[in-house]
PDB file of N, CA and C in Angstrom:
ATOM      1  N   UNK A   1      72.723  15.381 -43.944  1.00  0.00           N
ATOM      2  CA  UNK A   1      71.477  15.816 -43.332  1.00  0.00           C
ATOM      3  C   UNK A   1      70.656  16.678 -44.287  1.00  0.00           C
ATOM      4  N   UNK A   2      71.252  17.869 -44.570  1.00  0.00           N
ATOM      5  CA  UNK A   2      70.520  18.353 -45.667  1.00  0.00           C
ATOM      6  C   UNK A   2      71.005  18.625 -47.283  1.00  0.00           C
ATOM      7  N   UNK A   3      70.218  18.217 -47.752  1.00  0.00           N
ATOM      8  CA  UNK A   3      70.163  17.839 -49.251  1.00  0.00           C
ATOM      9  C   UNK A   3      70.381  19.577 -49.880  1.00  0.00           C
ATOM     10  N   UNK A   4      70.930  19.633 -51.391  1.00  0.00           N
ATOM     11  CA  UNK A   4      71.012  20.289 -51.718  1.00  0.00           C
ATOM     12  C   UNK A   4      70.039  21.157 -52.085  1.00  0.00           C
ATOM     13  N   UNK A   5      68.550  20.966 -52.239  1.00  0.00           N
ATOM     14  CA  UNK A   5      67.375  22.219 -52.085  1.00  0.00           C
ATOM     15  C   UNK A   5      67.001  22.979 -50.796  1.00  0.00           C
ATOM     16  N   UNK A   6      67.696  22.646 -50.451  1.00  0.00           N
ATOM     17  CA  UNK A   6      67.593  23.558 -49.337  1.00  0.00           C
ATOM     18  C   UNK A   6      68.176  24.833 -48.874  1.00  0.00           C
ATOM     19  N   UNK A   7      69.980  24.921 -49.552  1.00  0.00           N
ATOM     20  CA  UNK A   7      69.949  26.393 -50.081  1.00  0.00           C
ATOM     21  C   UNK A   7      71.359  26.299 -48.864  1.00  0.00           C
ATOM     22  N   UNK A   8      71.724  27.517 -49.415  1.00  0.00           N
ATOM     23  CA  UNK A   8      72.711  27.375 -48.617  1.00  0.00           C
ATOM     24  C   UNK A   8      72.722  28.744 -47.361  1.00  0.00           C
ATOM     25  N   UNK A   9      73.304  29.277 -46.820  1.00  0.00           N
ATOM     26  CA  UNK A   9      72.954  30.108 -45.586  1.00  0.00           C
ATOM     27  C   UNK A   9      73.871  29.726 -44.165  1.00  0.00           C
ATOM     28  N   UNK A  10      74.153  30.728 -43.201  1.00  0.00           N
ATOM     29  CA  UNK A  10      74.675  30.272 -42.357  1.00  0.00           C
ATOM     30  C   UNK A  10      73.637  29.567 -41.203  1.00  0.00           C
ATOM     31  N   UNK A  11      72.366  29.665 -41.114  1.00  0.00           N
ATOM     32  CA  UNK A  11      71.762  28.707 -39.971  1.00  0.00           C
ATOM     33  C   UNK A  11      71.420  27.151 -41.049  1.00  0.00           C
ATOM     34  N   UNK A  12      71.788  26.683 -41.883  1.00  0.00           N
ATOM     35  CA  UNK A  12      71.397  25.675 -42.537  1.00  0.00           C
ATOM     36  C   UNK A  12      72.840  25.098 -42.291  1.00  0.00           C
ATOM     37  N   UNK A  13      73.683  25.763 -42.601  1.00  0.00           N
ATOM     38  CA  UNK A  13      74.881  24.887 -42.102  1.00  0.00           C
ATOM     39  C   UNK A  13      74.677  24.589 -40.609  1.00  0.00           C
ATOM     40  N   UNK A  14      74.802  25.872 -39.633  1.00  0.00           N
ATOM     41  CA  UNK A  14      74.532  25.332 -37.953  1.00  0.00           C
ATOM     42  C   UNK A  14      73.576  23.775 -37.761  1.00  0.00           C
ATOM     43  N   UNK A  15      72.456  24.279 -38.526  1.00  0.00           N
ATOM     44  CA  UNK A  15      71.463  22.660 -38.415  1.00  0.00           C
ATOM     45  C   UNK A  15      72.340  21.834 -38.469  1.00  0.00           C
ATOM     46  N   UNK A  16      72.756  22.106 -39.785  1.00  0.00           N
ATOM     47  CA  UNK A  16      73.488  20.511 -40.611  1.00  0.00           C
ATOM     48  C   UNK A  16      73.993  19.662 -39.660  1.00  0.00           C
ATOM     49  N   UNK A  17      74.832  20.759 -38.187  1.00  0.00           N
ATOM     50  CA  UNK A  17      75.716  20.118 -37.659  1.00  0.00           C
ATOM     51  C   UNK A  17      75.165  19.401 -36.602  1.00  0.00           C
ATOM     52  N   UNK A  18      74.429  19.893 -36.263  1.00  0.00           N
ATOM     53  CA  UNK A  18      73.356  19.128 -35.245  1.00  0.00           C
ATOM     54  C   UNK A  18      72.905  17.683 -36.260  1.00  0.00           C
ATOM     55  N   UNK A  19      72.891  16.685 -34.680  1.00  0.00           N
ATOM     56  CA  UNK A  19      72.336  15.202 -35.136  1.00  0.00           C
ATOM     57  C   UNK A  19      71.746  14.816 -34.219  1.00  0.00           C
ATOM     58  N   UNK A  20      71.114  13.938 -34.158  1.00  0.00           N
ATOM     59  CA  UNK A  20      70.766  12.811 -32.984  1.00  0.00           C
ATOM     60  C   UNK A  20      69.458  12.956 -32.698  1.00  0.00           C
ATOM     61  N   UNK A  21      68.654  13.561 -33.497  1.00  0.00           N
ATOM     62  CA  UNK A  21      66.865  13.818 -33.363  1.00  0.00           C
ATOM     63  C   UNK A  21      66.572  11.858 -33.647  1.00  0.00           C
ATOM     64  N   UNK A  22      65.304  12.376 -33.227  1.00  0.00           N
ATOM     65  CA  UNK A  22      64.548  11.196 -32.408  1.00  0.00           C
ATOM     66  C   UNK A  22      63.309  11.269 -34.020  1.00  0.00           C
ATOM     67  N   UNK A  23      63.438  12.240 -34.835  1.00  0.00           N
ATOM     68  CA  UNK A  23      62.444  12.117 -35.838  1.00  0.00           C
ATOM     69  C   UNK A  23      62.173  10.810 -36.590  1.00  0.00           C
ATOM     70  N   UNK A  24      61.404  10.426 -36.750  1.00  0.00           N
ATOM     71  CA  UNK A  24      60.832   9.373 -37.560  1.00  0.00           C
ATOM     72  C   UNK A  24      60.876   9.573 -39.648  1.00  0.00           C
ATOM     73  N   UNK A  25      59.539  10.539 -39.499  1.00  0.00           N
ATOM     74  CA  UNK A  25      59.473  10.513 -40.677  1.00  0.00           C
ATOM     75  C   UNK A  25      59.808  11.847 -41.399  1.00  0.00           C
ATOM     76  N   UNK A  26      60.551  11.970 -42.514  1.00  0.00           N
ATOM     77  CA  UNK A  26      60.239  13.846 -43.871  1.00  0.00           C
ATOM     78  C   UNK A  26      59.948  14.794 -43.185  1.00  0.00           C
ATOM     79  N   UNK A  27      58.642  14.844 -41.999  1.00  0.00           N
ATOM     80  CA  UNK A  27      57.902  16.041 -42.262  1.00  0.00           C
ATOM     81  C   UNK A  27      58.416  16.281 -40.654  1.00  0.00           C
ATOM     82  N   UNK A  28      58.676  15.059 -39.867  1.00  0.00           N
ATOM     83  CA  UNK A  28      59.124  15.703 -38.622  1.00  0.00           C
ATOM     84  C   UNK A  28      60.260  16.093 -38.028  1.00  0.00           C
ATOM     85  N   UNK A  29      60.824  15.310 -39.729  1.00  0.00           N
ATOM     86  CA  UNK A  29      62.622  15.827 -39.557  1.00  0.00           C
ATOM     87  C   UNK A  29      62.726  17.166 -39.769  1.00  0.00           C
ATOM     88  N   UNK A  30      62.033  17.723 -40.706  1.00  0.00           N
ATOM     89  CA  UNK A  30      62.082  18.915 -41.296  1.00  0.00           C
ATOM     90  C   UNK A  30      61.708  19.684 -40.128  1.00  0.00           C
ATOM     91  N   UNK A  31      60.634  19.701 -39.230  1.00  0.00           N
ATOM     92  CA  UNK A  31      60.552  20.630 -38.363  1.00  0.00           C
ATOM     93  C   UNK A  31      61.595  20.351 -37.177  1.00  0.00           C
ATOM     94  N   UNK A  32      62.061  19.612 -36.684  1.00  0.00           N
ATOM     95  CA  UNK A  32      63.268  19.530 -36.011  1.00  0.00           C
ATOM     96  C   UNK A  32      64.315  20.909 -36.384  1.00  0.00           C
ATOM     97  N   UNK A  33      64.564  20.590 -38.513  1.00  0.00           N
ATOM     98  CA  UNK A  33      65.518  21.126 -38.295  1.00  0.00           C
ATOM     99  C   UNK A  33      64.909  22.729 -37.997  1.00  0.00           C
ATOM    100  N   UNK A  34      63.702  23.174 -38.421  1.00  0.00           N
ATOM    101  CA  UNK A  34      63.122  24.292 -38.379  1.00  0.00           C
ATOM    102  C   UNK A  34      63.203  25.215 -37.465  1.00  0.00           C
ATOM    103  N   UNK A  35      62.834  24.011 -36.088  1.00  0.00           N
ATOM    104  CA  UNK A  35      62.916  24.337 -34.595  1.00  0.00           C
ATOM    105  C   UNK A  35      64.377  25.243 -34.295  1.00  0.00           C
ATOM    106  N   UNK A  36      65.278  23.977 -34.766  1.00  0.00           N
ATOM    107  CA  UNK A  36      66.975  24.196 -34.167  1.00  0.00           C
ATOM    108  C   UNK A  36      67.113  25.746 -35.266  1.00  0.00           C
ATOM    109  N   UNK A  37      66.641  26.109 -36.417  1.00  0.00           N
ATOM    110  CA  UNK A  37      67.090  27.106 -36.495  1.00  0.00           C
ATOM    111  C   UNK A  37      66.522  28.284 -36.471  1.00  0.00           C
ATOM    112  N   UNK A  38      64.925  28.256 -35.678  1.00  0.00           N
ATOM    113  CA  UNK A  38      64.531  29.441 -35.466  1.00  0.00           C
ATOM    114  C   UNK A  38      65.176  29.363 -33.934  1.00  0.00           C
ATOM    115  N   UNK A  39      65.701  28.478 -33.046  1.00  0.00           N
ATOM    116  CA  UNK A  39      65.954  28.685 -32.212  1.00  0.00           C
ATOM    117  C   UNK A  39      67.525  29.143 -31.933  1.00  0.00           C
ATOM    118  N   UNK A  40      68.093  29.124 -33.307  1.00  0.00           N
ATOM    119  CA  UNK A  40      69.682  29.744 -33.011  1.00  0.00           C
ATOM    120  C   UNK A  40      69.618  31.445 -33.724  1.00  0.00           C
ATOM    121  N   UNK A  41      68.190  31.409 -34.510  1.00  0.00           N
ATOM    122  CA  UNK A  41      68.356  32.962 -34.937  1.00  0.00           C
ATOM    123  C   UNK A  41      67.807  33.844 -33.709  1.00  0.00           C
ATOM    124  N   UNK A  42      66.721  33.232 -32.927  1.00  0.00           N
ATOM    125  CA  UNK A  42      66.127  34.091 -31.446  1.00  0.00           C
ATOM    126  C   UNK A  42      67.427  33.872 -30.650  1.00  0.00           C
ATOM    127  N   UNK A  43      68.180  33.056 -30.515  1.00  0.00           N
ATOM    128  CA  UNK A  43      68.870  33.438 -29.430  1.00  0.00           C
ATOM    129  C   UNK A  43      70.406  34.574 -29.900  1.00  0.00           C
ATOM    130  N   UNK A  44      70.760  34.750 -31.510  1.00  0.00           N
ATOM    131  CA  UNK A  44      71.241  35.924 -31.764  1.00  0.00           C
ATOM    132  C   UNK A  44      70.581  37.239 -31.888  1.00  0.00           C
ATOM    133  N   UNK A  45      69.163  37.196 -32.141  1.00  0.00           N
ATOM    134  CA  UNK A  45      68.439  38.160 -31.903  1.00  0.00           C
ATOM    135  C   UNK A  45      68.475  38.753 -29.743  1.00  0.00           C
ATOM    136  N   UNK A  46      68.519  37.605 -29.552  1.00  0.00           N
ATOM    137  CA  UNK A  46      68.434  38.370 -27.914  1.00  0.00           C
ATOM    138  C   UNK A  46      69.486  38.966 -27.074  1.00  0.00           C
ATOM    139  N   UNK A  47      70.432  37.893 -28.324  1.00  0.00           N
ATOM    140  CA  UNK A  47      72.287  38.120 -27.552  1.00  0.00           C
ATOM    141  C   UNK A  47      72.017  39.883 -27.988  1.00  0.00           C
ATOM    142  N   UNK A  48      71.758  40.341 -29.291  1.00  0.00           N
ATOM    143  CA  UNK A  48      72.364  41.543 -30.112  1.00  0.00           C
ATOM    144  C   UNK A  48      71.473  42.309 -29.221  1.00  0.00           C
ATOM    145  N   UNK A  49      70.440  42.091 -28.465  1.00  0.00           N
ATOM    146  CA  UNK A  49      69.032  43.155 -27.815  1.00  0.00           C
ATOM    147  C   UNK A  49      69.694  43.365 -26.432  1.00  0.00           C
ATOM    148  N   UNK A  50      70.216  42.171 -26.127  1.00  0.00           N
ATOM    149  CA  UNK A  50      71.066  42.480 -24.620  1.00  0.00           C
ATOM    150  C   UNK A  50      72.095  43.313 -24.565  1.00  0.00           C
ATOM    151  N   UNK A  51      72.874  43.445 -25.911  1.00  0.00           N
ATOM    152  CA  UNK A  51      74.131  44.197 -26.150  1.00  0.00           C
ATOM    153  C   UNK A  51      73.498  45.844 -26.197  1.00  0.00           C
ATOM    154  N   UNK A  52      72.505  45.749 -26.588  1.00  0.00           N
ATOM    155  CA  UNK A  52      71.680  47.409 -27.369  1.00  0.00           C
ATOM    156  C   UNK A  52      71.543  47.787 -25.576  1.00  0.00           C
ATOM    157  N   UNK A  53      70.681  47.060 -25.081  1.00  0.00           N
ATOM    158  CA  UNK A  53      70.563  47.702 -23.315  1.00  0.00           C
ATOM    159  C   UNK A  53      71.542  47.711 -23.034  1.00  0.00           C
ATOM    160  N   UNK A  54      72.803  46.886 -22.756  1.00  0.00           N
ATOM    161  CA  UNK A  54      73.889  46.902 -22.142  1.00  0.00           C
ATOM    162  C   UNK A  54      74.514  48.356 -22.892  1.00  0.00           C
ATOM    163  N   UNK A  55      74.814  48.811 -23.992  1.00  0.00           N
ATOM    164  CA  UNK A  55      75.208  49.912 -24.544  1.00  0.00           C
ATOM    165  C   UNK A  55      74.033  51.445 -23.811  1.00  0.00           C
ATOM    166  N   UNK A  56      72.805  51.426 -23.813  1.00  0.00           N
ATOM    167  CA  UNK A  56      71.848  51.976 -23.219  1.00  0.00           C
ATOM    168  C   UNK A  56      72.353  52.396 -22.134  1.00  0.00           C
ATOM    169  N   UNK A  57      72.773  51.390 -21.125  1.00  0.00           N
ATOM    170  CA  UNK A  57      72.699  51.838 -19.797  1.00  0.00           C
ATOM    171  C   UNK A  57      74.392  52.237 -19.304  1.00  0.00           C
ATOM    172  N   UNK A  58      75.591  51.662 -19.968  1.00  0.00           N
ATOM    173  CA  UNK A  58      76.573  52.544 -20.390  1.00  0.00           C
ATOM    174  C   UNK A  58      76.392  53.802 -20.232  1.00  0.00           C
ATOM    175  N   UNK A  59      75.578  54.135 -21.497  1.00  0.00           N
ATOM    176  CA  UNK A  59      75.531  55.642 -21.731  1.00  0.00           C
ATOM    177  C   UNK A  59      75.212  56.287 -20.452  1.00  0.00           C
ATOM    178  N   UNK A  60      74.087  55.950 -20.064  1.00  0.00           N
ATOM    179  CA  UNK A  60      73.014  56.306 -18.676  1.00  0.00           C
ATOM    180  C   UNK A  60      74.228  57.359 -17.806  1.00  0.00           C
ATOM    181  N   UNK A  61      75.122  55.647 -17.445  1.00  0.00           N
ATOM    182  CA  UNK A  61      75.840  55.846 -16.153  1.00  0.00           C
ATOM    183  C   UNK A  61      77.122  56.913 -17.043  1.00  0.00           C
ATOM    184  N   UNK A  62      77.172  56.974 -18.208  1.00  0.00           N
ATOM    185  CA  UNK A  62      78.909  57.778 -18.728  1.00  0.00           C
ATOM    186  C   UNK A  62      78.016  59.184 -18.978  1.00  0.00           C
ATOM    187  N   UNK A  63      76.456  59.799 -19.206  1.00  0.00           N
ATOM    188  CA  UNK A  63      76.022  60.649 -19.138  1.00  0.00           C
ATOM    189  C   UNK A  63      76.106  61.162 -17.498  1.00  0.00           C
ATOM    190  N   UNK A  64      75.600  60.879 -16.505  1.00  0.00           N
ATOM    191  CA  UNK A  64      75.668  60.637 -15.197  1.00  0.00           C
ATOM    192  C   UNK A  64      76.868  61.220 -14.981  1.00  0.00           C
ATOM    193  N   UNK A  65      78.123  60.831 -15.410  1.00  0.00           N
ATOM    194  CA  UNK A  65      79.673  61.265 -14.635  1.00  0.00           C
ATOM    195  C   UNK A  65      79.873  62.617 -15.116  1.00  0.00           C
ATOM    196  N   UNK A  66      79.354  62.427 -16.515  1.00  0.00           N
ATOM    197  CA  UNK A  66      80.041  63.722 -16.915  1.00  0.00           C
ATOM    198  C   UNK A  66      78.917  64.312 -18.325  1.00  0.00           C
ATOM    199  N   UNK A  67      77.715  64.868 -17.690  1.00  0.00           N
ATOM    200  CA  UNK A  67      76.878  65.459 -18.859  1.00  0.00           C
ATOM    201  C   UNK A  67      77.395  66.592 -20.063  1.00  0.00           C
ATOM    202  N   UNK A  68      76.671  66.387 -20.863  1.00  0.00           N
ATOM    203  CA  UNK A  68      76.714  67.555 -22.300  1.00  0.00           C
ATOM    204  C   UNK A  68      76.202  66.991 -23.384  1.00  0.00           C
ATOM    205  N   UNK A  69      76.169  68.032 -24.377  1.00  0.00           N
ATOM    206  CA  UNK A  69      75.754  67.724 -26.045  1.00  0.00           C
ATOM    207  C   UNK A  69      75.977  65.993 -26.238  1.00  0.00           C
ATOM    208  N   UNK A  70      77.569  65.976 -26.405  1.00  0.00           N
ATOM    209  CA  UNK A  70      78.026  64.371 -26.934  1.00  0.00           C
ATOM    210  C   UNK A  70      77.187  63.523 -26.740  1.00  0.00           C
ATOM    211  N   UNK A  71      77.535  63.276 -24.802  1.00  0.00           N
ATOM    212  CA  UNK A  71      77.215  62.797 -23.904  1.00  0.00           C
ATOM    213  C   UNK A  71      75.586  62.363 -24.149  1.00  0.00           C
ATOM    214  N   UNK A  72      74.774  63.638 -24.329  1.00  0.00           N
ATOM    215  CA  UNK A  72      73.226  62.882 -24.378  1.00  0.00           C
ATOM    216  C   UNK A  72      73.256  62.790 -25.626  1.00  0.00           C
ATOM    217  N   UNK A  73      73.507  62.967 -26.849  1.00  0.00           N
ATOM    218  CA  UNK A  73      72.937  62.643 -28.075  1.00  0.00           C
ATOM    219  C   UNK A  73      73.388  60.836 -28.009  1.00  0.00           C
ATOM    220  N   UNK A  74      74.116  60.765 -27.597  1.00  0.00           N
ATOM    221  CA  UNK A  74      74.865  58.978 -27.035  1.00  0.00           C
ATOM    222  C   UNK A  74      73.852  58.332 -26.492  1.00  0.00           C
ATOM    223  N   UNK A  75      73.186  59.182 -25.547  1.00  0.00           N
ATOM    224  CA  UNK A  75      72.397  58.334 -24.791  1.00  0.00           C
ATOM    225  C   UNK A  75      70.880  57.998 -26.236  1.00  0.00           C
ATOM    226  N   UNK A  76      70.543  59.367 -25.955  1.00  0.00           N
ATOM    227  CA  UNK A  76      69.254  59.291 -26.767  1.00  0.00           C
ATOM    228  C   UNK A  76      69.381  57.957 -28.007  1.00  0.00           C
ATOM    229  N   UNK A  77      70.906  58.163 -28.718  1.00  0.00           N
ATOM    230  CA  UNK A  77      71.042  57.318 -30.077  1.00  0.00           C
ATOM    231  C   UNK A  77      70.674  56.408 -29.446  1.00  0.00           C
ATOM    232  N   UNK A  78      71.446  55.506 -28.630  1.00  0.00           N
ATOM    233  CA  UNK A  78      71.516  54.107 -27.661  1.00  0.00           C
ATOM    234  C   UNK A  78      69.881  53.990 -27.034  1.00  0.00           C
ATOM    235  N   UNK A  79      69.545  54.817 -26.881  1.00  0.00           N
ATOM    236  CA  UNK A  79      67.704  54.571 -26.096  1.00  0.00           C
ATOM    237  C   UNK A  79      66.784  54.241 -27.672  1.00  0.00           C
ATOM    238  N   UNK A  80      66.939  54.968 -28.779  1.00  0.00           N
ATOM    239  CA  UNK A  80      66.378  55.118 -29.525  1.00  0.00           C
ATOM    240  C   UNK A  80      66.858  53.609 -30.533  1.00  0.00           C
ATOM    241  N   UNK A  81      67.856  53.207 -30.627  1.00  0.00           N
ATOM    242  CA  UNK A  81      68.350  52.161 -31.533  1.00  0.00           C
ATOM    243  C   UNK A  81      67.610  50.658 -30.512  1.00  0.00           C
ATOM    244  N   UNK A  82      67.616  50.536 -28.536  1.00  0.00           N
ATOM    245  CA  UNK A  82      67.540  49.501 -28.175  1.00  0.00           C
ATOM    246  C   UNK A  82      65.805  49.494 -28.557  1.00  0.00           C
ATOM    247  N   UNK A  83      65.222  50.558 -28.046  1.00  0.00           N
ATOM    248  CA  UNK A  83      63.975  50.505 -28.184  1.00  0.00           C
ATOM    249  C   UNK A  83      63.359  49.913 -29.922  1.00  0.00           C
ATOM    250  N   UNK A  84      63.908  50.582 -30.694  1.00  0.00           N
ATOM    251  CA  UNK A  84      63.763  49.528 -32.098  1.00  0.00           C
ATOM    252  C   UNK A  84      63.912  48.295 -32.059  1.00  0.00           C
ATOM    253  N   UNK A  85      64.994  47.689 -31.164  1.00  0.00           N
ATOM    254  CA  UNK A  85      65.642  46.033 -31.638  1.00  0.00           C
ATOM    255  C   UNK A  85      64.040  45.561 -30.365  1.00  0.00           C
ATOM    256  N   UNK A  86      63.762  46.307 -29.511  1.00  0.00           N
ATOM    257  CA  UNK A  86      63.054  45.666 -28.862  1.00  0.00           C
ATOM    258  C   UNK A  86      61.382  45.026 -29.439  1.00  0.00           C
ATOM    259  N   UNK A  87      61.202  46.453 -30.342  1.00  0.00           N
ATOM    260  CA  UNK A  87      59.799  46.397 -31.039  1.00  0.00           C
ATOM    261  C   UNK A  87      59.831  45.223 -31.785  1.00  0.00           C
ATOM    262  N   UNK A  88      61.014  45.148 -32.206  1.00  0.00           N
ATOM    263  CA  UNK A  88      61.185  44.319 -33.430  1.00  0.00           C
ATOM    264  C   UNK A  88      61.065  43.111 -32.586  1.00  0.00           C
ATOM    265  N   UNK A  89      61.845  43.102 -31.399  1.00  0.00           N
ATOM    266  CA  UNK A  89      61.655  40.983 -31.219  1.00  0.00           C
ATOM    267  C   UNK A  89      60.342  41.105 -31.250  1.00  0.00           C
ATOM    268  N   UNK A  90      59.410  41.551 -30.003  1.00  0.00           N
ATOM    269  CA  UNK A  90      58.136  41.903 -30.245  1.00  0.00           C
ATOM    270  C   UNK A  90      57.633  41.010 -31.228  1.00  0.00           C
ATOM    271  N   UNK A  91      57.610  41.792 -32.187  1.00  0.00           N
ATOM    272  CA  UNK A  91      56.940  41.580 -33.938  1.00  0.00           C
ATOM    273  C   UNK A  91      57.262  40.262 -33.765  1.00  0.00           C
ATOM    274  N   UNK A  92      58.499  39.647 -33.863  1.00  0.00           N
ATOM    275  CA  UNK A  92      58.825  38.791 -34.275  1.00  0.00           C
ATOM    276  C   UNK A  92      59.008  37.607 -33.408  1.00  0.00           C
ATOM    277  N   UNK A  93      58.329  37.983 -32.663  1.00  0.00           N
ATOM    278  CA  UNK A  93      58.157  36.693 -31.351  1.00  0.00           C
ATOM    279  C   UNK A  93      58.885  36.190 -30.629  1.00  0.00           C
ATOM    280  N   UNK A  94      60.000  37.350 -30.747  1.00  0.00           N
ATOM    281  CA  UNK A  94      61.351  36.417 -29.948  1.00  0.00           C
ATOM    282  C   UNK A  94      61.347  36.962 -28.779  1.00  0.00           C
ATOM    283  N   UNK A  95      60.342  37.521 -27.855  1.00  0.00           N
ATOM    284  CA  UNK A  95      59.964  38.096 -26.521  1.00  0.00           C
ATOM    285  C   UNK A  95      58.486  38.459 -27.164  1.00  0.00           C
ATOM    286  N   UNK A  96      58.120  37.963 -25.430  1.00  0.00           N
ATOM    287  CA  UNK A  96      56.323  38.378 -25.308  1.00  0.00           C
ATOM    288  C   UNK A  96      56.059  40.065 -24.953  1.00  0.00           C
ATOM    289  N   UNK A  97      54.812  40.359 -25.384  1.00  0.00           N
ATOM    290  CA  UNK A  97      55.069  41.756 -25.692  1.00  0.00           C
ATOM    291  C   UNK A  97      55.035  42.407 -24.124  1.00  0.00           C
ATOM    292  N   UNK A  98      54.592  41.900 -23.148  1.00  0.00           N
ATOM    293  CA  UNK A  98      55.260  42.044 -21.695  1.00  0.00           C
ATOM    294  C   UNK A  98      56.451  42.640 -21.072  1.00  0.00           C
ATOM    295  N   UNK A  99      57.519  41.319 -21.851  1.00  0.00           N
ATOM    296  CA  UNK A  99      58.307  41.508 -21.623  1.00  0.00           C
ATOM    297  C   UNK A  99      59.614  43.148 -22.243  1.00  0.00           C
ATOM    298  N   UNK A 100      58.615  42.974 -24.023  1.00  0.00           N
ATOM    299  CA  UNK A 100      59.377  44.323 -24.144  1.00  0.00           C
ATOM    300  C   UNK A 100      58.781  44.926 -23.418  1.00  0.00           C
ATOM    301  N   UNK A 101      57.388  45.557 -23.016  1.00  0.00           N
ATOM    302  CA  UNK A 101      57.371  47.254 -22.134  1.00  0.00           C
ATOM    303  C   UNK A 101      57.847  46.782 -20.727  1.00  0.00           C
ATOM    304  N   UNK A 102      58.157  45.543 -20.082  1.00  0.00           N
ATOM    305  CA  UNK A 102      59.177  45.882 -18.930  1.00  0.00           C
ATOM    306  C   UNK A 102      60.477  46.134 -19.421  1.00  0.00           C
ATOM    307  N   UNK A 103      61.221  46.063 -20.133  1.00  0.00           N
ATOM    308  CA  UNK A 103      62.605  46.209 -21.179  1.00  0.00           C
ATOM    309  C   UNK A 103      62.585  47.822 -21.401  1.00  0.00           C
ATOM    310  N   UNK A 104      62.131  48.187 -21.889  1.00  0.00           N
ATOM    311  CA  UNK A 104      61.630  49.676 -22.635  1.00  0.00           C
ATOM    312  C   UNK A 104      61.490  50.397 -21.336  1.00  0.00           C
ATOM    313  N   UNK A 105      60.133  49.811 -20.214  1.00  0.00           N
ATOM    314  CA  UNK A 105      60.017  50.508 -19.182  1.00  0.00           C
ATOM    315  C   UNK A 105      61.574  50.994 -18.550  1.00  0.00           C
ATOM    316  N   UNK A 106      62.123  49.643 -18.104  1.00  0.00           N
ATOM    317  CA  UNK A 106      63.824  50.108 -17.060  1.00  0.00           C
ATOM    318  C   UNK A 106      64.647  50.854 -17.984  1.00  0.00           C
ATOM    319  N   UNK A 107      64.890  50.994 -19.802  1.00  0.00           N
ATOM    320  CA  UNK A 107      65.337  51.881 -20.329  1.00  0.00           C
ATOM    321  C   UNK A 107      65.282  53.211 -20.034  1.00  0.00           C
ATOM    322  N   UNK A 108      63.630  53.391 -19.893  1.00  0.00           N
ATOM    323  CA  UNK A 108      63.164  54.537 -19.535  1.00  0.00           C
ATOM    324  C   UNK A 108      63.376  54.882 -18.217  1.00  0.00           C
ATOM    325  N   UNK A 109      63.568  54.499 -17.264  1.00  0.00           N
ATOM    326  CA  UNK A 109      63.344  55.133 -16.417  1.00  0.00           C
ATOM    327  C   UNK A 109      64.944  55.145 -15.853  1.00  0.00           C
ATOM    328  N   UNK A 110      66.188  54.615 -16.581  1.00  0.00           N
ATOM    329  CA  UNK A 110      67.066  54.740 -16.060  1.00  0.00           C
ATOM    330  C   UNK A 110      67.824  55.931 -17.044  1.00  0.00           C
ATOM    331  N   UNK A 111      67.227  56.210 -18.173  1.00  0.00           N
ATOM    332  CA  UNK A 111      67.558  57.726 -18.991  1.00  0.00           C
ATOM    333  C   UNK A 111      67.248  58.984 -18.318  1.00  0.00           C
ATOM    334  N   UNK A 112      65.498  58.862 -17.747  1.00  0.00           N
ATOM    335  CA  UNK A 112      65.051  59.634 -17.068  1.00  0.00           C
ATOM    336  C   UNK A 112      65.656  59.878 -15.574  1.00  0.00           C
ATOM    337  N   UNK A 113      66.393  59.016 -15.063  1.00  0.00           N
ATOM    338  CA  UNK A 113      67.207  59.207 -13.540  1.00  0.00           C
ATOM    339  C   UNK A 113      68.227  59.930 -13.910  1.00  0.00           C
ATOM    340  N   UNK A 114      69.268  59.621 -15.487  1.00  0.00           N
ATOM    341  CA  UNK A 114      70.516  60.390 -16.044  1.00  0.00           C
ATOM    342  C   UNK A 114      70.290  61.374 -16.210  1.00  0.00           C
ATOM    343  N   UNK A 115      68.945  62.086 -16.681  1.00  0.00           N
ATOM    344  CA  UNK A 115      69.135  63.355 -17.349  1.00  0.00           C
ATOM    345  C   UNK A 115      68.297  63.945 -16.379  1.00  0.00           C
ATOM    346  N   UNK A 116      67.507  63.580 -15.546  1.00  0.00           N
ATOM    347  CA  UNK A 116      67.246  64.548 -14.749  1.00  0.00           C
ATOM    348  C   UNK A 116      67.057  63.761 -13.058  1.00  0.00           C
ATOM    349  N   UNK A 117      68.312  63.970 -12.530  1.00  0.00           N
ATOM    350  CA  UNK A 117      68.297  63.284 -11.294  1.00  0.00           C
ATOM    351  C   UNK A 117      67.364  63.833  -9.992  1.00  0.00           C
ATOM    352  N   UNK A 118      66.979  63.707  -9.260  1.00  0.00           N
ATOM    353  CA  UNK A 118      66.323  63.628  -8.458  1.00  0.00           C
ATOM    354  C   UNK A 118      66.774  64.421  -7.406  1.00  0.00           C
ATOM    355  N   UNK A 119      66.020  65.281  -7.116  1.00  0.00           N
ATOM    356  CA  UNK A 119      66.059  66.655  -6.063  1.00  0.00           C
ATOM    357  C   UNK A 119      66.306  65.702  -4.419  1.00  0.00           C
ATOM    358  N   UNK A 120      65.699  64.467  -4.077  1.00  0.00           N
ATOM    359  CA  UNK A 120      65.637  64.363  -2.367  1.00  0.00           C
ATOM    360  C   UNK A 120      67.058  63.907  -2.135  1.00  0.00           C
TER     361      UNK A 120
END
């Protein structure tokens, strides 16, 4: 499938392994394979952004049981590292920019419930 100018890398091998496109000619094979591998780097980009919230909201609820120093500098790191991976899909188109400030928004507002819970 792919010829040796093309370089070597781990999403050029993933392509490689993929077959069975419907392409005709050079230029529409090539974006096939283009497709298949911007579409296996967004979906490790979203797996690693889901892991950053999932670590985020960890913290939330392990600040929550039992607050202090550790405890929030954990959180803050984890709020401060997901909110980066988020800007970044952003940028990089692997979420509409919508979707990060609803992402960012429930970050926020589930740090803000941990560290300062609610009087009613």
């Amino acid at each position: 499938m792919l010829d040796d100018w093309h370089g070597g890398g781990l999403w050029s091998r993933i392509v490689e392994l993929k077959s069975g496109s419907v392409a005709n000619n050079k230029s529409s094979k090539k974006r096939v394979e283009i497709g298949e591998r911007n579409r296996l780097q967004n979906k490790a980009y979203k797996s690693a952004l889901r892991t950053l919230m999932k670590r985020c909201f960890t913290a939330c609820s392990a600040y929550s049981e039992a607050p202090g120093d550790e405890a929030k500098t954990t959180l803050t790191t984890s709020l401060n590292a997901a909110f980066s991976k988020i800007d970044k899909a952003v940028k990089r188109g692997v979420m509409h920019r919508n979707t990060g400030a609803h992402q960012k928004s429930r970050l926020s507002t589930a740090v803000k419930r941990a560290i300062e819970p609610s009087v009613s």
